[in-house]
N, C-alpha and C. Protein backbone atom coordinates (compact mmCIF):
# COMPACT_ATOMS: atom_id res chain seq x y z
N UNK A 1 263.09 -64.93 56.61
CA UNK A 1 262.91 -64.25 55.35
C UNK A 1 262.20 -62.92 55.59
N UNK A 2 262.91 -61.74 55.02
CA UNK A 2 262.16 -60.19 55.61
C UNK A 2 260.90 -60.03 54.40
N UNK A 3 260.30 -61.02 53.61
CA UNK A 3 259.40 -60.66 53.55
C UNK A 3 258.36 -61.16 54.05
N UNK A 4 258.70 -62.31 54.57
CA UNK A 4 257.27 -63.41 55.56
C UNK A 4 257.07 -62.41 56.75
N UNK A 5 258.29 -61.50 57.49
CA UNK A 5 258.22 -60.75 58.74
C UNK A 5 256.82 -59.75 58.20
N UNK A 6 257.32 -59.16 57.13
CA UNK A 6 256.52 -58.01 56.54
C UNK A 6 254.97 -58.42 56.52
N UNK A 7 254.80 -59.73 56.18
CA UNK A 7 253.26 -60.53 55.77
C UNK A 7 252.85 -60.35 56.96
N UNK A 8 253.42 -60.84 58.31
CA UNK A 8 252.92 -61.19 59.34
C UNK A 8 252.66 -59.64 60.21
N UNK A 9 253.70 -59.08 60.11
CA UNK A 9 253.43 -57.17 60.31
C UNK A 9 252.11 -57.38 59.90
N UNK A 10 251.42 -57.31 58.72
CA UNK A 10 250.37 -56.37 58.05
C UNK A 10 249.05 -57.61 58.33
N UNK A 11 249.42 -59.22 58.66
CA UNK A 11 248.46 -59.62 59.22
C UNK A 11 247.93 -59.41 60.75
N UNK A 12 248.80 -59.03 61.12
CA UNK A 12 249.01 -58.41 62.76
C UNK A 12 247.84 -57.39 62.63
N UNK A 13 247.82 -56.41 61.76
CA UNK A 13 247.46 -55.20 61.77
C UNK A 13 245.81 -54.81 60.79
N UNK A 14 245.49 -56.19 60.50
CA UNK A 14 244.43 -56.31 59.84
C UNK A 14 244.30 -57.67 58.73
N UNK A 15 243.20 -57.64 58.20
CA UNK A 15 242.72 -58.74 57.15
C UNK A 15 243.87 -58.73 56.13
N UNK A 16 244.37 -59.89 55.53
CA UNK A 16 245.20 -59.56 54.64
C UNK A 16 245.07 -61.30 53.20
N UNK A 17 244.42 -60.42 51.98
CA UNK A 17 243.76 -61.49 51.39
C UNK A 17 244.83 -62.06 50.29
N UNK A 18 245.28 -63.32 49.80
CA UNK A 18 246.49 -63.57 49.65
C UNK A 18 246.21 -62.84 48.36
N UNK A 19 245.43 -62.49 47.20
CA UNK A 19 245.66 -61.79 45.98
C UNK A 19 246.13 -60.15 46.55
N UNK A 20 246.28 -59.73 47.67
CA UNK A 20 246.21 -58.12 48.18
C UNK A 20 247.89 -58.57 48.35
N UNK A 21 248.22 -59.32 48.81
CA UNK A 21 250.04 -59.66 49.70
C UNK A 21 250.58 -59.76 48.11
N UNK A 22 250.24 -60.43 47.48
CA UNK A 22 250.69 -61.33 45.65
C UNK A 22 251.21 -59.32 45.16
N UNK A 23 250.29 -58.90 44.82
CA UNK A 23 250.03 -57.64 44.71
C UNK A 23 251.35 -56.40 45.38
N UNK A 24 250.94 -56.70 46.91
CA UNK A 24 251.90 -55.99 47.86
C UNK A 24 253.47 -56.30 47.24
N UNK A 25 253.55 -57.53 47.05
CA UNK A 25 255.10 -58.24 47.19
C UNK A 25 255.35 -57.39 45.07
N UNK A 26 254.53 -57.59 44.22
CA UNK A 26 255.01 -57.44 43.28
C UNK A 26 254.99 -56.08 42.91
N UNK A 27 254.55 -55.11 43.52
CA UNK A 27 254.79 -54.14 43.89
C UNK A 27 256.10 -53.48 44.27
N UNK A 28 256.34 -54.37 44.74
CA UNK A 28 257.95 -53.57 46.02
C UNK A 28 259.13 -53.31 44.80
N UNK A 29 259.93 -52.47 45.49
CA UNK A 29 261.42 -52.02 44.80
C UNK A 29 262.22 -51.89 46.39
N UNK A 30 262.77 -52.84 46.23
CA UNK A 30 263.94 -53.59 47.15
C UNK A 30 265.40 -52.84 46.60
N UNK A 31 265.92 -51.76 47.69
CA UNK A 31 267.13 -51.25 48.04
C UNK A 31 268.04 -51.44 48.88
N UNK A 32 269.39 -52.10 48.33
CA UNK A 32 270.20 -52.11 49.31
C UNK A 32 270.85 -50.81 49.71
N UNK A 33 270.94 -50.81 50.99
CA UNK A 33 271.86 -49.30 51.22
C UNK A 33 272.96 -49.80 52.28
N UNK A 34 274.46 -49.65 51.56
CA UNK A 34 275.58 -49.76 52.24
C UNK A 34 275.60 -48.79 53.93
N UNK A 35 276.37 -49.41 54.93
CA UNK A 35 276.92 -48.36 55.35
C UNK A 35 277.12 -47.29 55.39
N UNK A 36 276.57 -46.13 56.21
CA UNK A 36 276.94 -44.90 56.08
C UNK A 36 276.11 -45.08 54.14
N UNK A 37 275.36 -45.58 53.64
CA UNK A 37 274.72 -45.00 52.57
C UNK A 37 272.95 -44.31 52.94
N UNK A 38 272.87 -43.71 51.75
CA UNK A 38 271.32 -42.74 52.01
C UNK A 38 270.13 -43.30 51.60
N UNK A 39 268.90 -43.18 51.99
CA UNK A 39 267.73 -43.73 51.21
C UNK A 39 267.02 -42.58 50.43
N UNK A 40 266.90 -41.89 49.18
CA UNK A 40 266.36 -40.99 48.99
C UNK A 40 264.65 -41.32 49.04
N UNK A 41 264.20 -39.98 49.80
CA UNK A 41 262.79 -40.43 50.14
C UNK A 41 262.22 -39.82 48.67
N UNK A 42 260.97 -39.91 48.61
CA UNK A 42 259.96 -39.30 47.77
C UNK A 42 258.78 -39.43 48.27
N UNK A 43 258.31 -38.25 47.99
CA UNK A 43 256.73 -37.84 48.42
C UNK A 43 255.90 -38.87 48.62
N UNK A 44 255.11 -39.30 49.50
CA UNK A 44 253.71 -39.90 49.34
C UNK A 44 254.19 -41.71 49.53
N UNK A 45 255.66 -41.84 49.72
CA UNK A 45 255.84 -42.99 49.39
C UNK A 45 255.77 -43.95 50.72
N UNK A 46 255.38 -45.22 50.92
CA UNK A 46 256.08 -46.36 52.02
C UNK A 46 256.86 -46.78 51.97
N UNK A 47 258.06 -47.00 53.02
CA UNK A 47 259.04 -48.23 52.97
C UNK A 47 259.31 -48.74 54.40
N UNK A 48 259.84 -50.67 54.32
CA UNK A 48 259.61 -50.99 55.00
C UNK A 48 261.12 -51.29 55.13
N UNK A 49 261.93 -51.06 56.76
CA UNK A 49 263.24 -51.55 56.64
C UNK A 49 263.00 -53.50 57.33
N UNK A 50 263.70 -54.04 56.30
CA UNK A 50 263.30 -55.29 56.27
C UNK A 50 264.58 -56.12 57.09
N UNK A 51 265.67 -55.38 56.64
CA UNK A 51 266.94 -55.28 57.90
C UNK A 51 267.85 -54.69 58.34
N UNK A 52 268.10 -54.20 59.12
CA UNK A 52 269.73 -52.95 59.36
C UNK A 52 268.58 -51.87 59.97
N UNK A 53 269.54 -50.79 60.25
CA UNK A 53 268.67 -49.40 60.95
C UNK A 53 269.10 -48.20 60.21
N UNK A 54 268.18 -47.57 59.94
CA UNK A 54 268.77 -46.32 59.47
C UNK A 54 268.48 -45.16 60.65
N UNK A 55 268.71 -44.01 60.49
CA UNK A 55 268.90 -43.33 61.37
C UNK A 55 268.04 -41.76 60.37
N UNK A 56 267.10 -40.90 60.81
CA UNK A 56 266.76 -40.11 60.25
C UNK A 56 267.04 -38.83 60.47
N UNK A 57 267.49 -37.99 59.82
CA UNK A 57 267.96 -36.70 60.34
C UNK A 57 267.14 -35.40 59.49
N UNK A 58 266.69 -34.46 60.05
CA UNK A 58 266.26 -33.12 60.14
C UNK A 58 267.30 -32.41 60.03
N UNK A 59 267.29 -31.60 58.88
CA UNK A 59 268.07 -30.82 58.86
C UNK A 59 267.41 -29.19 58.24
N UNK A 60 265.95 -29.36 58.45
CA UNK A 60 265.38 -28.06 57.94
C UNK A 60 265.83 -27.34 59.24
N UNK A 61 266.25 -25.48 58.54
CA UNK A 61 266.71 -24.66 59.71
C UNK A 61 267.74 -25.05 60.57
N UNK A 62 268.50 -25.68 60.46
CA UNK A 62 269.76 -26.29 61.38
C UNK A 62 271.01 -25.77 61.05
N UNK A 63 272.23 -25.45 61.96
CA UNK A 63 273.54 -25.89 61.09
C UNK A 63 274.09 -27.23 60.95
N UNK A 64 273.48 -27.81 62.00
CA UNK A 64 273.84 -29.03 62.63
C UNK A 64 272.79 -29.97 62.13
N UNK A 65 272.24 -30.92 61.36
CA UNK A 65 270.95 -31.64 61.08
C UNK A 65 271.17 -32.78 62.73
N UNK A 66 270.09 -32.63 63.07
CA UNK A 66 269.15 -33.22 64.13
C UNK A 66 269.42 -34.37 63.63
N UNK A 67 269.25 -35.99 64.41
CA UNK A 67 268.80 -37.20 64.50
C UNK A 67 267.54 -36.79 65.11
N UNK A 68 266.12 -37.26 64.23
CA UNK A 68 265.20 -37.45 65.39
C UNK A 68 263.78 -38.95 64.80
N UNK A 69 265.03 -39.93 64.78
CA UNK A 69 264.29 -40.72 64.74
C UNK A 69 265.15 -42.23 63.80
N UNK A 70 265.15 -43.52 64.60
CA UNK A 70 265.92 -44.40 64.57
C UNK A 70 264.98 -45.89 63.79
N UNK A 71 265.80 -46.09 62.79
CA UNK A 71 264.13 -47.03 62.05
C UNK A 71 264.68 -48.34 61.94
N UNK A 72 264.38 -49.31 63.20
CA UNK A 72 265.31 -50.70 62.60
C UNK A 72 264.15 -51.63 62.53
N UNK A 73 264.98 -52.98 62.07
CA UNK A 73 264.18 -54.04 61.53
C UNK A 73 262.69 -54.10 61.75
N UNK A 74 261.86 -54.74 60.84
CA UNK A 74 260.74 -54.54 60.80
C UNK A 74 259.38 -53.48 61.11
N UNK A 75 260.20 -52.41 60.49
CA UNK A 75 259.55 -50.73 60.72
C UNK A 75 259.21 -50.41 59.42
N UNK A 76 258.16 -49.70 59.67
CA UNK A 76 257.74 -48.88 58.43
C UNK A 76 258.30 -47.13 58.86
N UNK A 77 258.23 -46.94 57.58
CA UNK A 77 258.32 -45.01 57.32
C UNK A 77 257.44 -44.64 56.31
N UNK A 78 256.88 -43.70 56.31
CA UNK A 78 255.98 -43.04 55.33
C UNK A 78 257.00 -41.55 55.07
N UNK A 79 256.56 -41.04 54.35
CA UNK A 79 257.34 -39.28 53.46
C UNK A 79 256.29 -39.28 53.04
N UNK A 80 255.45 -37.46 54.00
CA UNK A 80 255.13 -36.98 53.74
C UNK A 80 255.61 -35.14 53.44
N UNK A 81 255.13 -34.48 52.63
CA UNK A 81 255.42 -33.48 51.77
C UNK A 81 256.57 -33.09 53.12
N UNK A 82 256.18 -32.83 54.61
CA UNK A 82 256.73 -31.83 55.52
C UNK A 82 258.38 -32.90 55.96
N UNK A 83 258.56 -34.27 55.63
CA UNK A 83 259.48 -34.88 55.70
C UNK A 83 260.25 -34.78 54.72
N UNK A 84 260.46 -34.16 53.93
CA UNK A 84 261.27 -33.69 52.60
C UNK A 84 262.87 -33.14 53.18
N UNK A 85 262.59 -32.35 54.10
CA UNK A 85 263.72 -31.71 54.62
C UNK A 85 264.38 -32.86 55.78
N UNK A 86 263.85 -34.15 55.61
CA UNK A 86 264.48 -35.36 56.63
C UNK A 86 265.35 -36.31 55.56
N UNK A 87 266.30 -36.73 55.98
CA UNK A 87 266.96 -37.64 55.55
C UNK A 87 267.65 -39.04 55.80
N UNK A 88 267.53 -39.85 55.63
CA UNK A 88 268.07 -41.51 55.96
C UNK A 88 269.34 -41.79 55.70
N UNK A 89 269.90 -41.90 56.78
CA UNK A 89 271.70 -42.72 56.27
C UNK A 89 271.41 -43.76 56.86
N UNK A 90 271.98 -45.21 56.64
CA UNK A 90 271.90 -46.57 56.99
C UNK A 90 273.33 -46.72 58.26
N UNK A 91 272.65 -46.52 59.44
CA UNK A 91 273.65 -47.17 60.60
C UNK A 91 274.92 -48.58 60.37
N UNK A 92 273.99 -49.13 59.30
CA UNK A 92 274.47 -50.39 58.63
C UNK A 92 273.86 -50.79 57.80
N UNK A 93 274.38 -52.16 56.94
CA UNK A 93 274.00 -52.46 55.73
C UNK A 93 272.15 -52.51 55.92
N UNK A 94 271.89 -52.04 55.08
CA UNK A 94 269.86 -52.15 55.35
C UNK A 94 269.47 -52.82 53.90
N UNK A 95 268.50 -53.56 54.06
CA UNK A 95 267.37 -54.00 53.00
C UNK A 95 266.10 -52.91 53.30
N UNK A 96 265.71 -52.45 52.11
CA UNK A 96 264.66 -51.77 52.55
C UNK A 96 263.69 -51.91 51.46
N UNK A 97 262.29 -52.01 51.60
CA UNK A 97 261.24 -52.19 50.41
C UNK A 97 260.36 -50.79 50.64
N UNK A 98 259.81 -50.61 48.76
CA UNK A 98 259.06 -49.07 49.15
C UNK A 98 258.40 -49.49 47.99
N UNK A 99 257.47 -48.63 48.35
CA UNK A 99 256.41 -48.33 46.90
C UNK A 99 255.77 -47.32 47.08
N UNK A 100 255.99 -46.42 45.58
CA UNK A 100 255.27 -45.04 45.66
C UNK A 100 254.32 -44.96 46.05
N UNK A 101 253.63 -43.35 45.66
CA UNK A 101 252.22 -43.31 45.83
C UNK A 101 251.47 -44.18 44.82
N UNK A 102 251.70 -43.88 43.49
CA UNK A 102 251.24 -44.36 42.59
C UNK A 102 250.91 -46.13 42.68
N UNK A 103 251.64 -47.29 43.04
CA UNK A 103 251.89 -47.91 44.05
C UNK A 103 250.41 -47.97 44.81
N UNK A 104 251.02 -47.32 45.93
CA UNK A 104 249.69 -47.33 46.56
C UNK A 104 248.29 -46.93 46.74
N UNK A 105 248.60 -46.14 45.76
CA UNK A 105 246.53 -45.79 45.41
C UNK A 105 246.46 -46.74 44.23
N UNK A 106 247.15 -47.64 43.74
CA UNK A 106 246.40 -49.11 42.97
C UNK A 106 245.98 -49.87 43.92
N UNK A 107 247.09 -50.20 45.19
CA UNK A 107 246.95 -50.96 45.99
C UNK A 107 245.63 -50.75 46.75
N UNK A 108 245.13 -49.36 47.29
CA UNK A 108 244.04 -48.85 47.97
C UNK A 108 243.09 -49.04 47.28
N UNK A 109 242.96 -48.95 45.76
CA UNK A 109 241.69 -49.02 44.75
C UNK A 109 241.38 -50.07 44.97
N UNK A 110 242.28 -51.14 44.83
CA UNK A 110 241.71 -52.72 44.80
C UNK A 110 241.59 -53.33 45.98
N UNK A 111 241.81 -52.69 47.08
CA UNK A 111 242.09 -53.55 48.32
C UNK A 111 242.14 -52.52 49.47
N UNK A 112 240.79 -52.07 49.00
CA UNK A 112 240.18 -51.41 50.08
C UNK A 112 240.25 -51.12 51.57
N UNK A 113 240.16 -52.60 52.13
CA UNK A 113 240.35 -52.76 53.28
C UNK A 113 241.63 -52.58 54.13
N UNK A 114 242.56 -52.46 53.07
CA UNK A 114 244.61 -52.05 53.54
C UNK A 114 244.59 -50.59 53.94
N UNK A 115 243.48 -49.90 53.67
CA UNK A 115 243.51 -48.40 54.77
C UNK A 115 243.97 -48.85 55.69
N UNK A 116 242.86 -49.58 56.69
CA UNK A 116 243.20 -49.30 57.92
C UNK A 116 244.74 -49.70 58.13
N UNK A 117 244.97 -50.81 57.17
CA UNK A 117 246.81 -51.26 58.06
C UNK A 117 247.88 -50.17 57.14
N UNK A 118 247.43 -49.53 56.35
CA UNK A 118 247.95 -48.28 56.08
C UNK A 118 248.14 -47.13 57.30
N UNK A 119 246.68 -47.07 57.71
CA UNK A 119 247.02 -45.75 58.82
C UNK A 119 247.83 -46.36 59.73
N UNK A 120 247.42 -47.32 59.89
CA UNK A 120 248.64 -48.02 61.21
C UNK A 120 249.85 -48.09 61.17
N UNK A 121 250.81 -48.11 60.17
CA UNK A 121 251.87 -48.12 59.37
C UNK A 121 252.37 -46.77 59.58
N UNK A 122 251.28 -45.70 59.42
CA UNK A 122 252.03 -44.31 59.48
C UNK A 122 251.43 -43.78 60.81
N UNK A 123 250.43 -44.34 61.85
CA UNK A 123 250.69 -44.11 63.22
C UNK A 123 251.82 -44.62 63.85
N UNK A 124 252.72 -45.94 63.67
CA UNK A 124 253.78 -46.59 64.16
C UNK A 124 255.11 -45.85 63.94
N UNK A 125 254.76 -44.77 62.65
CA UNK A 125 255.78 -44.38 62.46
C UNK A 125 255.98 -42.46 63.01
N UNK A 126 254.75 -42.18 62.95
CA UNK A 126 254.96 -40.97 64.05
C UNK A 126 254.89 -41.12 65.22
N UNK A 127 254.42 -42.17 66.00
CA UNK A 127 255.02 -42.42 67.44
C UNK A 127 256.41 -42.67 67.18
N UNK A 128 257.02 -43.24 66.88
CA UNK A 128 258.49 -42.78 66.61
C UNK A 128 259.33 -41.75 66.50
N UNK A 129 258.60 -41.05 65.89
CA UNK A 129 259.48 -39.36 65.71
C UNK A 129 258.55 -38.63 66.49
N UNK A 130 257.52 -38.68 67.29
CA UNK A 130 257.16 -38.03 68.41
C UNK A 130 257.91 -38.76 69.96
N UNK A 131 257.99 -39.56 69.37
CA UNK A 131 259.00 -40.10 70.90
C UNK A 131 260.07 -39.22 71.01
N UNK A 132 260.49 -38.72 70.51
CA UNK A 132 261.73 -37.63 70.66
C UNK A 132 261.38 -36.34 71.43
N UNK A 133 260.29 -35.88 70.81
CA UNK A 133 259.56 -34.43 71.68
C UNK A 133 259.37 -35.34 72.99
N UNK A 134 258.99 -36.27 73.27
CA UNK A 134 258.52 -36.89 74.91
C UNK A 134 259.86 -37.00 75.39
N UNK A 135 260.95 -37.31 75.00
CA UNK A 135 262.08 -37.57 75.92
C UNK A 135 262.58 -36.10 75.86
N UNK A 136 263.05 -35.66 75.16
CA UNK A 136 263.66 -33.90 75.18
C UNK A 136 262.65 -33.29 76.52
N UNK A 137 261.62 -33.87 76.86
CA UNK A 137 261.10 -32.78 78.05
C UNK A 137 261.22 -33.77 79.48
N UNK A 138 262.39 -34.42 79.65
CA UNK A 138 262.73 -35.25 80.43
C UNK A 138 264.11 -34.82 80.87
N UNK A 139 264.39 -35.21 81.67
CA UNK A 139 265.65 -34.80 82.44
C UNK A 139 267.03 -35.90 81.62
N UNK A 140 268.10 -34.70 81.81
CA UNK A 140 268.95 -35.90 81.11
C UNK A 140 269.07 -37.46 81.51
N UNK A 141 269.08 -37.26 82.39
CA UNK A 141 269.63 -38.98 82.76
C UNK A 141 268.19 -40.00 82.65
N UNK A 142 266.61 -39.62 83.07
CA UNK A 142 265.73 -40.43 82.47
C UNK A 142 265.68 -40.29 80.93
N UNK A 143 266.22 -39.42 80.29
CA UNK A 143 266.21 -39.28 79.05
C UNK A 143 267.10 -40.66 78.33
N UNK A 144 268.05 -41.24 79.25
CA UNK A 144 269.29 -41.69 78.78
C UNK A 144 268.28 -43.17 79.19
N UNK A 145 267.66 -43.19 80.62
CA UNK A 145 267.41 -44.58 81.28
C UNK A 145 266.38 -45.38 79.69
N UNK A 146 265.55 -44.07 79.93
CA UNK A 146 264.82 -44.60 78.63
C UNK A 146 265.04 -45.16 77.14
N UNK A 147 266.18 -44.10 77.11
CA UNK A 147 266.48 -44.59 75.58
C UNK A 147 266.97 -46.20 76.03
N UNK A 148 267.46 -46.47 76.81
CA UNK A 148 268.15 -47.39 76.92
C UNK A 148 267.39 -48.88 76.78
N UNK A 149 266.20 -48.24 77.42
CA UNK A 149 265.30 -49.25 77.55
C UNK A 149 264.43 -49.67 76.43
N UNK A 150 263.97 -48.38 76.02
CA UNK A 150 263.08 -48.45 74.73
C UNK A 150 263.59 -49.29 73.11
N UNK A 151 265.30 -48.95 72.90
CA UNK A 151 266.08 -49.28 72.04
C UNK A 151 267.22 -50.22 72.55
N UNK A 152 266.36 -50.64 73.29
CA UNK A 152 267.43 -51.97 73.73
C UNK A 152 268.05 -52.95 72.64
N UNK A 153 267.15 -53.01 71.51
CA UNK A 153 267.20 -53.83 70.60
C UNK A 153 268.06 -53.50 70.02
N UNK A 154 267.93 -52.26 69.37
CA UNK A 154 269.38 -51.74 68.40
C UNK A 154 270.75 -51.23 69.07
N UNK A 155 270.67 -50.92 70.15
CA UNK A 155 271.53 -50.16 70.95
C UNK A 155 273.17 -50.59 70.41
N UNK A 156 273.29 -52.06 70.75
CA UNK A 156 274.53 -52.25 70.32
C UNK A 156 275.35 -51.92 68.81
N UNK A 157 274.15 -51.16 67.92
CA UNK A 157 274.73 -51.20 66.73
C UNK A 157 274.54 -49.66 66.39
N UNK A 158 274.53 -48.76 67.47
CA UNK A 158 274.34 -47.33 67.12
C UNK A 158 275.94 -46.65 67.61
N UNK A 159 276.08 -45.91 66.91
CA UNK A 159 277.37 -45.00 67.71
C UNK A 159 276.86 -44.06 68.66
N UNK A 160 277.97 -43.84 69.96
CA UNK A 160 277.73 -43.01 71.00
C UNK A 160 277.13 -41.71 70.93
N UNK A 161 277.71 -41.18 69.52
CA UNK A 161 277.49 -39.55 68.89
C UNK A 161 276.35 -39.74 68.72
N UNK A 162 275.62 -40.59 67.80
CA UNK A 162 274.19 -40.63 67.37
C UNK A 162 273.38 -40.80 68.27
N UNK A 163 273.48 -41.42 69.36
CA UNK A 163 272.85 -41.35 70.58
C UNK A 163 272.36 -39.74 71.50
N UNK A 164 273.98 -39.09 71.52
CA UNK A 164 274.32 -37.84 72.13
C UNK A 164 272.85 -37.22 71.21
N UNK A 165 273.42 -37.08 69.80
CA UNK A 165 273.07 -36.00 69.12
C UNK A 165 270.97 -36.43 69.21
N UNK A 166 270.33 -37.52 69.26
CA UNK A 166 269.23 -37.72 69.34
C UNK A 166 268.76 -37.58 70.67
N UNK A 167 269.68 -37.37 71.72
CA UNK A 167 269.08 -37.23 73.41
C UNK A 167 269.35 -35.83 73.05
N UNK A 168 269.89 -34.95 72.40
CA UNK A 168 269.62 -33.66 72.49
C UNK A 168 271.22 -32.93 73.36
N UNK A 169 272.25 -34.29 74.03
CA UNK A 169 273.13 -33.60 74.69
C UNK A 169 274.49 -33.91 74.46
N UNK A 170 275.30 -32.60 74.99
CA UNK A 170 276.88 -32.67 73.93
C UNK A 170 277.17 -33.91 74.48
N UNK A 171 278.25 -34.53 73.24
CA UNK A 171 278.97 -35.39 73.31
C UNK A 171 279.44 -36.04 74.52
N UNK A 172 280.07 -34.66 74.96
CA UNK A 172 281.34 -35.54 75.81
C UNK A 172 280.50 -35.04 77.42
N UNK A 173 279.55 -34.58 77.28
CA UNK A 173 278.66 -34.95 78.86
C UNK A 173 278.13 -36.34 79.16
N UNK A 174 277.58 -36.17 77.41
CA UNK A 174 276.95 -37.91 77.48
C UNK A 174 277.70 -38.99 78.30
N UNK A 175 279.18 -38.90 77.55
CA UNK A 175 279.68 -40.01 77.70
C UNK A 175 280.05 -40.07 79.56
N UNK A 176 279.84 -38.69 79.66
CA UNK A 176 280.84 -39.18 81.39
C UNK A 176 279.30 -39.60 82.30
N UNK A 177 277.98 -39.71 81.64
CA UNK A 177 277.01 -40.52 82.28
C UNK A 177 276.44 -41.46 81.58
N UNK A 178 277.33 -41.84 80.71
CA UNK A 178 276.45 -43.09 79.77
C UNK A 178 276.89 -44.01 80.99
């Protein structure tokens, strides 16, 4: 059940008192997003992908919007103001739970102690999209060993292009060293 995963996430990550989870859970707005469908973000908000991967793309200043950053099962994302110009398409069918800001400064008023598994939530999730600046200054092919290793988990359910386009290299080089 992706919301017992979610309980155990945030007990992982700190104290978690069952009126704060009661709260958390009645809180949520649960989105399905088809295939090839979008998650529209909003400011200030959390969401947790509960199953499927979405795939995030940059497209501030681009002609081309960037992949730089891959969000599967049991991940959080935060949107903040400078992620506005990022966007979510679903690799595949996704469950995903969010709750605004509004949301979460009730949640913070009453339950104080969910800072800390708050910041943790949005440290987990910029090591993620800083993992991209660490591999781009890597040579192609450790660039490739790594991804391979790191996203072992999702790998089988990403396309080759989305791969190319998040290692930073054309298509059809990729493929003659994948």
């Amino acid at each position: 059940m992706p919301q017992e995963l979610l309980k155990l996430k945030l007990q992982s990550l700190g104290a978690l008192r069952p009126e704060a989870w009661e709260r958390i859970v009645r809180l949520s707005q649960q989105q399905q997003i088809s295939d090839g469908g979008n998650f529209i973000r909003r400011e200030g908000a959390l969401a947790y992908v509960a199953s499927g991967i979405l795939k995030e793309y940059d497209q501030h200043e681009r002609e081309i919007p960037a992949i730089v950053n891959f969000i599967g099962d049991n991940k959080c994302f935060v949107t903040r103001r400078h992620h506005q110009s990022h966007y979510l398409q679903a690799c595949m069918p996704c469950i995903v739970y969010n709750w605004d800001f509004d949301d979460l400064q009730q949640i913070h008023r009453d339950f104080n102690e969910l800072k800390h598994v708050y910041e943790a939530l949005c440290a987990e999730y910029d090591a993620g999209v800083l993992l991209r600046m660490r591999l781009l200054e890597m040579t192609i092919p450790e660039r490739i060993i790594e991804f391979k290793s790191l996203y072992s988990d999702i790998l089988p359910y990403l396309k080759r292009k989305d791969i190319a386009n998040y290692l930073h290299i054309s298509y059809t080089y990729f493929l003659s060293i994948w």
